[in-house]
N, C-alpha and C. Protein backbone atom coordinates (compact mmCIF):
# COMPACT_ATOMS: atom_id res chain seq x y z
N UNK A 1 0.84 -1.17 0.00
CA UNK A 1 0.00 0.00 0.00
C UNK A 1 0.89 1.24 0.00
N UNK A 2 0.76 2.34 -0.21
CA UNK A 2 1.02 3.39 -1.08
C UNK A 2 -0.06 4.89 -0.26
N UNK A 3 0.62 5.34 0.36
CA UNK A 3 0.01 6.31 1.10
C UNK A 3 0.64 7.76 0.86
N UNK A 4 -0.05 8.69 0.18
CA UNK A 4 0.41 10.05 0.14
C UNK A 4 -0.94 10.86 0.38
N UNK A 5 0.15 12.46 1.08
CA UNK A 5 -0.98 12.74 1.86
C UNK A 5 -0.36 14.50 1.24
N UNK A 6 -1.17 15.43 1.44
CA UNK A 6 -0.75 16.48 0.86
C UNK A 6 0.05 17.76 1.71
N UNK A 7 1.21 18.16 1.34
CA UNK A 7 2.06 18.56 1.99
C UNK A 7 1.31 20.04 2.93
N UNK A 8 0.58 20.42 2.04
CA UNK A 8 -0.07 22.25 2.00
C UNK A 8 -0.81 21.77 3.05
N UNK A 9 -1.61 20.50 3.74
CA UNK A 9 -2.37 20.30 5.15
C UNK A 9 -1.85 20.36 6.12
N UNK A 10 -0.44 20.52 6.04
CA UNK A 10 0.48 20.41 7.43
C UNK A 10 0.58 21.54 8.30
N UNK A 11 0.71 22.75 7.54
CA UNK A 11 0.67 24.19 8.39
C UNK A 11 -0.71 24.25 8.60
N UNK A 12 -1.95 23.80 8.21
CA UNK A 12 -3.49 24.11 8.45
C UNK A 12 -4.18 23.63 7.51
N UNK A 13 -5.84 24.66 7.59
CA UNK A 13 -6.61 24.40 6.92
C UNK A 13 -6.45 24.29 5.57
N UNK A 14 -6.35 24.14 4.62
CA UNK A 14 -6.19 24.76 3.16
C UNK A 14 -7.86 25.40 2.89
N UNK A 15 -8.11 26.72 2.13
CA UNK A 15 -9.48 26.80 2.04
C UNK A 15 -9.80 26.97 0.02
N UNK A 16 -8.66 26.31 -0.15
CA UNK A 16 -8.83 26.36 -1.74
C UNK A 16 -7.73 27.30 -2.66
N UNK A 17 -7.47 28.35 -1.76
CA UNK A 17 -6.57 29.46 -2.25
C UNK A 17 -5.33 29.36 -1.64
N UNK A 18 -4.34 29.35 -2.95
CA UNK A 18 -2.54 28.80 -1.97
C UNK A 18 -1.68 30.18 -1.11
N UNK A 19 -2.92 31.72 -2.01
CA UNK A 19 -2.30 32.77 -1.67
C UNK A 19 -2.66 33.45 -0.62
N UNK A 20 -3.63 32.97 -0.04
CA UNK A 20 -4.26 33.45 1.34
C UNK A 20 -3.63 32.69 2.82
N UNK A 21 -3.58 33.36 3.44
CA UNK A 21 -2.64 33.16 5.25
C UNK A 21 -3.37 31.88 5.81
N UNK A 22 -2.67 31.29 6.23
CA UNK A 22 -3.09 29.67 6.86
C UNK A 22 -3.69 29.82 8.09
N UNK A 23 -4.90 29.25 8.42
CA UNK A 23 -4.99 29.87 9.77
C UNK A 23 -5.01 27.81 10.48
N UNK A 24 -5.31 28.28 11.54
CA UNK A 24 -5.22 26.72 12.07
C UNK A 24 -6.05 26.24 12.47
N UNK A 25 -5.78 24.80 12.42
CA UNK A 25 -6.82 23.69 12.45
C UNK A 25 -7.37 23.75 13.54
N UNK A 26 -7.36 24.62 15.34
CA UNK A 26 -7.96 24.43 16.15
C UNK A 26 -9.63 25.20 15.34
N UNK A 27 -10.71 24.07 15.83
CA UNK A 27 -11.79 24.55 15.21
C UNK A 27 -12.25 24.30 14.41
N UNK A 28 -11.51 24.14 13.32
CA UNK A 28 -11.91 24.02 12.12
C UNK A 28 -12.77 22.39 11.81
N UNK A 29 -13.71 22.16 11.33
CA UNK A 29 -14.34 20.72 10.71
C UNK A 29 -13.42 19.51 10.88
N UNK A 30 -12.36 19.55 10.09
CA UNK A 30 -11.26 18.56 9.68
C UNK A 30 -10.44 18.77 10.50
N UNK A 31 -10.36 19.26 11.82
CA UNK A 31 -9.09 19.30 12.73
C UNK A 31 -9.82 18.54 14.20
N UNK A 32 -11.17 18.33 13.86
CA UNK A 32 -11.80 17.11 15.17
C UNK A 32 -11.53 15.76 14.89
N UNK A 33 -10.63 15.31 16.09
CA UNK A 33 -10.26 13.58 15.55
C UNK A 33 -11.42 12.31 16.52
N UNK A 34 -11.54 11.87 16.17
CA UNK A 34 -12.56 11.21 17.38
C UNK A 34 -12.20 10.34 18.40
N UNK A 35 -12.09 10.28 19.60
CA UNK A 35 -11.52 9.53 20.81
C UNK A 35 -11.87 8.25 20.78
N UNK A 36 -10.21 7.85 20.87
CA UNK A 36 -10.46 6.60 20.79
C UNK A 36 -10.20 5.77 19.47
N UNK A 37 -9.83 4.30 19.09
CA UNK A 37 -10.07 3.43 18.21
C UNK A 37 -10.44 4.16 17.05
N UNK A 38 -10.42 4.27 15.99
CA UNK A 38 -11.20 4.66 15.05
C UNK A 38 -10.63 4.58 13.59
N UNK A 39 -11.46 3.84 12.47
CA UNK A 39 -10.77 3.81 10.87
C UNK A 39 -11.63 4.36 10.35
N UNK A 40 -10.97 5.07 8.97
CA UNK A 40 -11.40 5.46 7.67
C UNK A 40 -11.41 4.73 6.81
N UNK A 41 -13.00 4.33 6.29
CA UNK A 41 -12.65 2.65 5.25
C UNK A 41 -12.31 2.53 3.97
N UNK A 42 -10.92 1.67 3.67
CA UNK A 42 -10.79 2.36 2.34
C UNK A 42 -11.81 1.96 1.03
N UNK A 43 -11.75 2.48 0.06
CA UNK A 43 -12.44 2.49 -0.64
C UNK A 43 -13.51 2.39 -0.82
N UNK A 44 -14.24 3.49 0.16
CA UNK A 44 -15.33 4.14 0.65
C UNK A 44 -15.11 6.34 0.38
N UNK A 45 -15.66 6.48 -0.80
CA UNK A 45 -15.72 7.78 -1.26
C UNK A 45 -16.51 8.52 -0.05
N UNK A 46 -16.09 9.85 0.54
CA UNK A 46 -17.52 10.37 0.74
C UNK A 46 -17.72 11.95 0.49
N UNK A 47 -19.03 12.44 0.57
CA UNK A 47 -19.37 13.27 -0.04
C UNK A 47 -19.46 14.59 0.67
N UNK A 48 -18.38 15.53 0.51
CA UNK A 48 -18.22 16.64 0.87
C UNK A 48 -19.38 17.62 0.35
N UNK A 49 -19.74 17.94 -0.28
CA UNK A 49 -20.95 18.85 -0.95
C UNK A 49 -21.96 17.92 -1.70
N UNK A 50 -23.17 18.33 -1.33
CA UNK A 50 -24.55 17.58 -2.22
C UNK A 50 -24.46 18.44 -2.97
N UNK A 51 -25.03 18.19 -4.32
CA UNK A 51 -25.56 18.69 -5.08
C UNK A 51 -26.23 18.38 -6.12
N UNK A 52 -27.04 19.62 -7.14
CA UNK A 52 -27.89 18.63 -8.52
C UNK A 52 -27.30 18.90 -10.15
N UNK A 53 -26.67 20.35 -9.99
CA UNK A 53 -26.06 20.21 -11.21
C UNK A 53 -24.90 19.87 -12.01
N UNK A 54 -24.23 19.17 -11.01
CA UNK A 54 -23.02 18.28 -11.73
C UNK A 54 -22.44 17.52 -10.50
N UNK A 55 -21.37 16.65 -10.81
CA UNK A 55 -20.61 15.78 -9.56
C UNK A 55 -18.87 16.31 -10.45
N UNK A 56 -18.15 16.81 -8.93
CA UNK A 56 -16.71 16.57 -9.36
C UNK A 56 -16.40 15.14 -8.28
N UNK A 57 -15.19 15.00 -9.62
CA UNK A 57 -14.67 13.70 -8.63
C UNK A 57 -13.65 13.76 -8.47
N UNK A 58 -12.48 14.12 -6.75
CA UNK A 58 -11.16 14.51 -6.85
C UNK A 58 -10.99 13.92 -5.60
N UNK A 59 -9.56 14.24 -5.36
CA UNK A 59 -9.05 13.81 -3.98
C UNK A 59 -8.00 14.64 -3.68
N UNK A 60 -7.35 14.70 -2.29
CA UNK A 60 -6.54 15.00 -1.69
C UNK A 60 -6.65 16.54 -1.76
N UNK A 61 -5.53 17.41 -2.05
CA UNK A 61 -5.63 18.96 -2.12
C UNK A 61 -6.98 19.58 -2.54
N UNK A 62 -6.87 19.30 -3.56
CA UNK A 62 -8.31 19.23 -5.00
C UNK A 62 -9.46 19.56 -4.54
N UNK A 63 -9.40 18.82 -3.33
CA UNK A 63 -10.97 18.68 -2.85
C UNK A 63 -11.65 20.46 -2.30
N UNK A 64 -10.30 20.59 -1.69
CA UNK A 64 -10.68 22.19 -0.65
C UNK A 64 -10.67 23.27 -1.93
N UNK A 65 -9.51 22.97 -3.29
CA UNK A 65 -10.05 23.84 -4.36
C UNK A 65 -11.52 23.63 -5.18
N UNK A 66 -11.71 22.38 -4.75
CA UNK A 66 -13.31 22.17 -5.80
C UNK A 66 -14.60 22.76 -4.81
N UNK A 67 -14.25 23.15 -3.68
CA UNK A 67 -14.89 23.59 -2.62
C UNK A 67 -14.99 25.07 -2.72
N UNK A 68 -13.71 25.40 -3.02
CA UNK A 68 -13.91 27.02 -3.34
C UNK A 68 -14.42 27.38 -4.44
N UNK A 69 -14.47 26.55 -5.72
CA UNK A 69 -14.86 26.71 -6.76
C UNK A 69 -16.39 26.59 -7.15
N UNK A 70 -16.49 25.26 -6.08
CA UNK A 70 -18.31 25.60 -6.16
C UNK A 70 -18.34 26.68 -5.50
N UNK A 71 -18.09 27.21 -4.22
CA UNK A 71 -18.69 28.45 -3.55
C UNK A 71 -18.58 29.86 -4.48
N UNK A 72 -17.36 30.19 -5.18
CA UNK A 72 -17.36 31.20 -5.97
C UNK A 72 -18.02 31.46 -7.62
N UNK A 73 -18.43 30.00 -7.80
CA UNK A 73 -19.26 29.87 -9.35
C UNK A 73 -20.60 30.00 -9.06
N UNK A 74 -20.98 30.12 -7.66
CA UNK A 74 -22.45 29.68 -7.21
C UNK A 74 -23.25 28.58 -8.11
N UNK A 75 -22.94 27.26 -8.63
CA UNK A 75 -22.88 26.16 -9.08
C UNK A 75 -23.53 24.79 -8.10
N UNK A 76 -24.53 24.45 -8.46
CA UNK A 76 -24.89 23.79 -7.12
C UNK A 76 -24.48 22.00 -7.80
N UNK A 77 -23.13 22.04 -7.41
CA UNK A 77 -22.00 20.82 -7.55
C UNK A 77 -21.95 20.12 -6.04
N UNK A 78 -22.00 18.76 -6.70
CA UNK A 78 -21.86 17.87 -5.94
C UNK A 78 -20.54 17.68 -5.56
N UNK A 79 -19.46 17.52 -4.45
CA UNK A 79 -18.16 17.27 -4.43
C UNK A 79 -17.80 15.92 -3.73
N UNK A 80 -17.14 15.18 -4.73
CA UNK A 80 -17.16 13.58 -4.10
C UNK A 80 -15.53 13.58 -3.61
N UNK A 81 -14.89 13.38 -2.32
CA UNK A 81 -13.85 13.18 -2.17
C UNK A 81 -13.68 11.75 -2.25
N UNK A 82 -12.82 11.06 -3.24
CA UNK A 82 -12.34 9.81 -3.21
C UNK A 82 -12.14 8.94 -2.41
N UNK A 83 -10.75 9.92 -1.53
CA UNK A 83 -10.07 9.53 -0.51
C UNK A 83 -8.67 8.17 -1.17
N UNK A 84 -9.16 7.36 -1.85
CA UNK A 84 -8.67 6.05 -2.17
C UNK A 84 -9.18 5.82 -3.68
N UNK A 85 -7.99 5.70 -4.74
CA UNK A 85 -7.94 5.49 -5.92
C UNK A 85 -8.48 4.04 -5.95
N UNK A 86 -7.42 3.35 -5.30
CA UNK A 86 -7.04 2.11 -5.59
C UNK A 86 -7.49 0.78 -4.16
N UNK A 87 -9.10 0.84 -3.53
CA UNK A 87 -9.91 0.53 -4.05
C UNK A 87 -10.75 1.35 -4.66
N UNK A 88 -11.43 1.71 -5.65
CA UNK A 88 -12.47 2.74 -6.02
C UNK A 88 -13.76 2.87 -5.74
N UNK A 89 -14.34 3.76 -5.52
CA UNK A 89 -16.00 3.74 -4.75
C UNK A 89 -16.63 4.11 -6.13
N UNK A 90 -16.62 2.98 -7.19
CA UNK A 90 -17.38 3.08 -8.16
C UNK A 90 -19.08 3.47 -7.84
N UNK A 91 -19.51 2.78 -6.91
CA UNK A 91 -21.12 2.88 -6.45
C UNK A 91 -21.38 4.43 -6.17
N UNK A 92 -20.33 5.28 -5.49
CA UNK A 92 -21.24 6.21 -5.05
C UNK A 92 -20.82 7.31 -6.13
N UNK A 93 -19.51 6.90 -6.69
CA UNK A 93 -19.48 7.93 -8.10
C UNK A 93 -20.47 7.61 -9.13
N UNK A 94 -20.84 6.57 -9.36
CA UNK A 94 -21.88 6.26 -10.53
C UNK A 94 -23.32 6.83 -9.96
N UNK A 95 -23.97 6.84 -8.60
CA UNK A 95 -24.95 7.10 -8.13
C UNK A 95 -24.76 8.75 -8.32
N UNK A 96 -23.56 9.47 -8.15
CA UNK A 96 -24.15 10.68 -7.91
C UNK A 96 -24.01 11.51 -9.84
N UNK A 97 -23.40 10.57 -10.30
CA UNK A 97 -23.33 11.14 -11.63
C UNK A 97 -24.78 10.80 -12.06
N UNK A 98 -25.18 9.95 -12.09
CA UNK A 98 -26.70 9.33 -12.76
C UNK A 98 -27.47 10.85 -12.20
N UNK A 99 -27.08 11.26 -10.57
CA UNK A 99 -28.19 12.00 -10.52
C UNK A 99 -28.24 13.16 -10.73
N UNK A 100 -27.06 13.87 -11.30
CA UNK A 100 -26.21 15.41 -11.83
C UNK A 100 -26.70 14.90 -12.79
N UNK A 101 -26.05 14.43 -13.88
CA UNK A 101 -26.04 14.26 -15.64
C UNK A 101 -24.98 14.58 -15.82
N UNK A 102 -24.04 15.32 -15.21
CA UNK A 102 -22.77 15.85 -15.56
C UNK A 102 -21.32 15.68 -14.57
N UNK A 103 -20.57 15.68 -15.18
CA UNK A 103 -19.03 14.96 -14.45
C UNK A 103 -17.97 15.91 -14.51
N UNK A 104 -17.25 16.55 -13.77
CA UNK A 104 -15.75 17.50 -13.92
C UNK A 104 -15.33 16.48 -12.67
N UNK A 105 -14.10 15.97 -13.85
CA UNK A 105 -12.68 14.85 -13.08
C UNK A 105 -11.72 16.28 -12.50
N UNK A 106 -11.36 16.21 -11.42
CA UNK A 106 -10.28 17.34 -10.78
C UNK A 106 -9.35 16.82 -9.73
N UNK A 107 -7.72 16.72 -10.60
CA UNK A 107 -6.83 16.05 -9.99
C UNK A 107 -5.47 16.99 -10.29
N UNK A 108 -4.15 17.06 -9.79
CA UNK A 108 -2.90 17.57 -9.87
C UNK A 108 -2.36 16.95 -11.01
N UNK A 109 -2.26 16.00 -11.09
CA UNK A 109 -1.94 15.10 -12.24
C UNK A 109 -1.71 16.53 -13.41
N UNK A 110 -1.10 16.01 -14.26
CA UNK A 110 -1.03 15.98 -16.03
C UNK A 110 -2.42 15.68 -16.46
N UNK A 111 -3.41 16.04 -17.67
CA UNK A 111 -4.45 15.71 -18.00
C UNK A 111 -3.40 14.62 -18.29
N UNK A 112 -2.92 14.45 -19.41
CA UNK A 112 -2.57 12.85 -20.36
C UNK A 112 -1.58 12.17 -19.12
N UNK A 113 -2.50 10.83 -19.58
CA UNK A 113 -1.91 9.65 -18.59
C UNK A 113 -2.22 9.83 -17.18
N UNK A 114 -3.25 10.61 -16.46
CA UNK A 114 -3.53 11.01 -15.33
C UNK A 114 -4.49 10.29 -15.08
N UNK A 115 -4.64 9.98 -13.96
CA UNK A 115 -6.03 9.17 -12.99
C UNK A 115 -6.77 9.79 -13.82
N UNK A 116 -7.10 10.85 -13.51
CA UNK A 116 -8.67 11.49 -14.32
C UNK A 116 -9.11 10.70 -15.48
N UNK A 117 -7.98 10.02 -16.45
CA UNK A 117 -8.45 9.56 -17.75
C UNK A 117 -9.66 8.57 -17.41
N UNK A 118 -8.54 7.28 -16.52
CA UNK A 118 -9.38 6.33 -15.85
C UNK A 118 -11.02 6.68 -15.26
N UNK A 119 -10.73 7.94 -14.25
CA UNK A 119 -11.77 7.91 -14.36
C UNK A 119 -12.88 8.46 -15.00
N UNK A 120 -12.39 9.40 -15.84
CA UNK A 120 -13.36 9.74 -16.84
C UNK A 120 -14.07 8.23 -18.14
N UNK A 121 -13.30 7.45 -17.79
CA UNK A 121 -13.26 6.42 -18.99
C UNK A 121 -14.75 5.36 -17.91
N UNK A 122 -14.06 5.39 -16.95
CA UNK A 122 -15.28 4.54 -15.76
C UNK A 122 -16.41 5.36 -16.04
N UNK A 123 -16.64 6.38 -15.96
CA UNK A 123 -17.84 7.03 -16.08
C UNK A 123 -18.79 7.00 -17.05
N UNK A 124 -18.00 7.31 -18.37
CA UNK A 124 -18.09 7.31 -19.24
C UNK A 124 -18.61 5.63 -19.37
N UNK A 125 -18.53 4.83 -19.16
CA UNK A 125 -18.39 3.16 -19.36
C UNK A 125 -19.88 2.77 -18.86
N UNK A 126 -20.04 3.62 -17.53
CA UNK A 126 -21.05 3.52 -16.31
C UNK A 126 -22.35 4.09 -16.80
N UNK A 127 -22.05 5.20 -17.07
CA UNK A 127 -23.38 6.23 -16.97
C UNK A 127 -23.67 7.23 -18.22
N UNK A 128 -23.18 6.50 -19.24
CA UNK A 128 -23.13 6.80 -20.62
C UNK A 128 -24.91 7.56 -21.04
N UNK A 129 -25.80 6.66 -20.80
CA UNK A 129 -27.11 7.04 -21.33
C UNK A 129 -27.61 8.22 -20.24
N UNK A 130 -26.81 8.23 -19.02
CA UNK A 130 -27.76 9.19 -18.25
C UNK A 130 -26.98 11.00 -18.32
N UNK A 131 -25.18 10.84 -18.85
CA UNK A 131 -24.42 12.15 -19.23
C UNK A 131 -25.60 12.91 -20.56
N UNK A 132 -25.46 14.33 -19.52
CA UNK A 132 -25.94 15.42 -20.54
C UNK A 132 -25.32 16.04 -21.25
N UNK A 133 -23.82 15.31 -20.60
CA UNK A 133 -22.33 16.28 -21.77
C UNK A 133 -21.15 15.67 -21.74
N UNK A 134 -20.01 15.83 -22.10
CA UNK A 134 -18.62 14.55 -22.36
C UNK A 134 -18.60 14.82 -20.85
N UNK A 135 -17.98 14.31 -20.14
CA UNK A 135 -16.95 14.00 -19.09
C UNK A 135 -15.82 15.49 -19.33
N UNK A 136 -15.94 15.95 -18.46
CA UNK A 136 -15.05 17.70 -18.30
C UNK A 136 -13.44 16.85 -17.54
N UNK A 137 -12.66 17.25 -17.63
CA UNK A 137 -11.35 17.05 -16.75
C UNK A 137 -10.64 18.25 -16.53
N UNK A 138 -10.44 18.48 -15.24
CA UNK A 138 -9.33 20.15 -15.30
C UNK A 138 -7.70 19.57 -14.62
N UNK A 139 -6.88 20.07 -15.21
CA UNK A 139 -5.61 18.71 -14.53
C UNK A 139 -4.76 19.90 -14.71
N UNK A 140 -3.27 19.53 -13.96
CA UNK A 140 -2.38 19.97 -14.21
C UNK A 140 -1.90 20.13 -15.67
N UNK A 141 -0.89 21.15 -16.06
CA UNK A 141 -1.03 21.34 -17.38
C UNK A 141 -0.03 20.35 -17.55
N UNK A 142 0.46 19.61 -19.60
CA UNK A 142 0.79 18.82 -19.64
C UNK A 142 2.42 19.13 -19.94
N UNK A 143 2.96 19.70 -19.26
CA UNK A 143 4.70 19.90 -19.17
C UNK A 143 5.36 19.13 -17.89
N UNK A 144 6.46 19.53 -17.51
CA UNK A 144 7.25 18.90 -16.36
C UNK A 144 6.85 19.46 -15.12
N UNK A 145 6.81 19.17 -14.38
CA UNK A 145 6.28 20.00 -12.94
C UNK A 145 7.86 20.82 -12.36
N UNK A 146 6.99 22.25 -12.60
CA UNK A 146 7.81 23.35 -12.61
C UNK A 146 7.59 23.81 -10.89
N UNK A 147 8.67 23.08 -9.99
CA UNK A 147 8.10 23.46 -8.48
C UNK A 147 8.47 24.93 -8.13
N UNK A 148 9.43 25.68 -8.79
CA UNK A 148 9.08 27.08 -8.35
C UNK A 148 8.03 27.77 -8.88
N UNK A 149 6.71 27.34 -9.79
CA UNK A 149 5.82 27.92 -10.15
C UNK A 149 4.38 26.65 -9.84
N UNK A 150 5.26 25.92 -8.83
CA UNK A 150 3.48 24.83 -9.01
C UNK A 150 2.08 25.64 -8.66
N UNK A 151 1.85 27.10 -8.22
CA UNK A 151 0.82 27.20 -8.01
C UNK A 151 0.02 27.64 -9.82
N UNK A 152 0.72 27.75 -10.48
CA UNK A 152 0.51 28.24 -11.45
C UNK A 152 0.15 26.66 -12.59
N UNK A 153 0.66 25.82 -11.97
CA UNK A 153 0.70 24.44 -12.62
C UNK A 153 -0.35 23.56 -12.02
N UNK A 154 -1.13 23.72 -10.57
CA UNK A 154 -1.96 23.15 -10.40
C UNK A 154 -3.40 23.48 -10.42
N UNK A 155 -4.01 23.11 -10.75
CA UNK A 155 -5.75 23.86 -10.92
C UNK A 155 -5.82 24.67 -9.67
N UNK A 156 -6.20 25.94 -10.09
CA UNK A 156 -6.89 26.73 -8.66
C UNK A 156 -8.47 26.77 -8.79
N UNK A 157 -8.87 27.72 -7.91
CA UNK A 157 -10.68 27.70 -7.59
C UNK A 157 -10.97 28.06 -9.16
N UNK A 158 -10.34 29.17 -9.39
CA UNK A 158 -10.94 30.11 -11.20
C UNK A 158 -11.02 29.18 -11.91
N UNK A 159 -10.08 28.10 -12.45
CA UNK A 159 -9.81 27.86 -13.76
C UNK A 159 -11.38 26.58 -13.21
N UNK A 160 -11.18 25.79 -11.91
CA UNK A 160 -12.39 24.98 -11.77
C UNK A 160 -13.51 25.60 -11.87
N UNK A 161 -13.83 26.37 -11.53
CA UNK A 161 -15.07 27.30 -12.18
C UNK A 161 -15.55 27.58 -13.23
N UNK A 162 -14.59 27.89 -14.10
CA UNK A 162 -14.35 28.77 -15.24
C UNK A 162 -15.23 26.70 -16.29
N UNK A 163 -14.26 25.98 -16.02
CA UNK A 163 -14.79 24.51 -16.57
C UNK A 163 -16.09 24.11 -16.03
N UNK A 164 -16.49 24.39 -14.53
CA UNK A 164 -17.75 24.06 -14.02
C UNK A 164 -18.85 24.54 -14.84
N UNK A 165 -18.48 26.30 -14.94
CA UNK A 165 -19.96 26.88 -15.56
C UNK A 165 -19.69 26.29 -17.11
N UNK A 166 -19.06 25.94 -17.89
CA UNK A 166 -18.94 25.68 -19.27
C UNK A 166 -19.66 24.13 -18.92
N UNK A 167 -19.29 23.36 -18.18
CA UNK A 167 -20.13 21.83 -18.53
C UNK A 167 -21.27 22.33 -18.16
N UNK A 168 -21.99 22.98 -17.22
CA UNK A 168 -23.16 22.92 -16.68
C UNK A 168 -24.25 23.84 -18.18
N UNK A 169 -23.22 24.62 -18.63
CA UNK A 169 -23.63 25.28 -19.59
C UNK A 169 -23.88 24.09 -20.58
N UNK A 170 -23.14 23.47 -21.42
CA UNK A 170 -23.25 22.62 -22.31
C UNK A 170 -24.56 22.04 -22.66
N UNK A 171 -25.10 21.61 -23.80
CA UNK A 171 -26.49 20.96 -23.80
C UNK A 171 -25.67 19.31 -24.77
């Protein structure tokens, strides 16, 4: 097993934006641990935002930018955190796409050769008759990862937005 976890959670909250001041996890949702014994099951997705007019499907960093991105598109997006690639929670990604019509894959990755393909390709495989539009993907762009400029190389809230309102737009 294969565990990576995202570096930007370590000083705090992340709230989607890399350029805004970190404040800290006392308080915050994701900084309550629960006493005692306790697992996270893998390959069990769960669902950070309900919603009806589309489902993103991301993990790790991604998630707190697809969070800002629904809040600033005013987009009423569903946000599925993964958590775990590799087992996959095919059931609750196929359930919430059937009930959007619409899909934006949002990962760090490279679009080409990136998880997203996979899972745009599962979706696509799954819920073919019930999509109102292709499968959207917003990814890292497809060059070398440039770490004195990664904020510029990884999707922020805008550019997820900017793809949100275009699928939701789409007929």
């Amino acid at each position: 097993m294969i565990f990576f976890e995202p570096k930007r959670l370590y000083n705090g909250p992340f709230d989607g934006h890399h350029d805004r001041p970190v404040s800290s996890w006392k308080g915050h949702e994701l900084g309550e641990v629960p006493e005692g014994h306790y697992q996270v099951p893998l390959g069990r997705a769960f669902i950070r935002r309900f919603g009806k007019a589309a489902t993103i499907l991301t993990y790790g960093t991604m998630v707190h930018v697809a969070l800002a991105a629904v809040a600033e598109s005013g987009i009423d997006a569903e946000v599925i955190d993964l958590r775990t690639l590799v087992p996959l929670d095919l059931e609750t990604i196929v359930t919430s796409v059937k009930k959007t019509g619409r899909c934006l894959v949002l990962h760090e990755a490279t679009q080409t050769s990136g998880f997203g393909a996979e899972l745009a390709a599962q979706v696509q495989a799954e819920c073919f008759f019930q999509l109102e539009a292709p499968v959207r993907r917003v990814a890292g762009w497809d060059t070398p990862y440039p770490h004195v400029h990664e904020w510029i190389y990884f999707p922020g809230p805008a550019r997820v937005a900017e793809a949100l309102r275009e699928l939701v737009e789409e007929v």
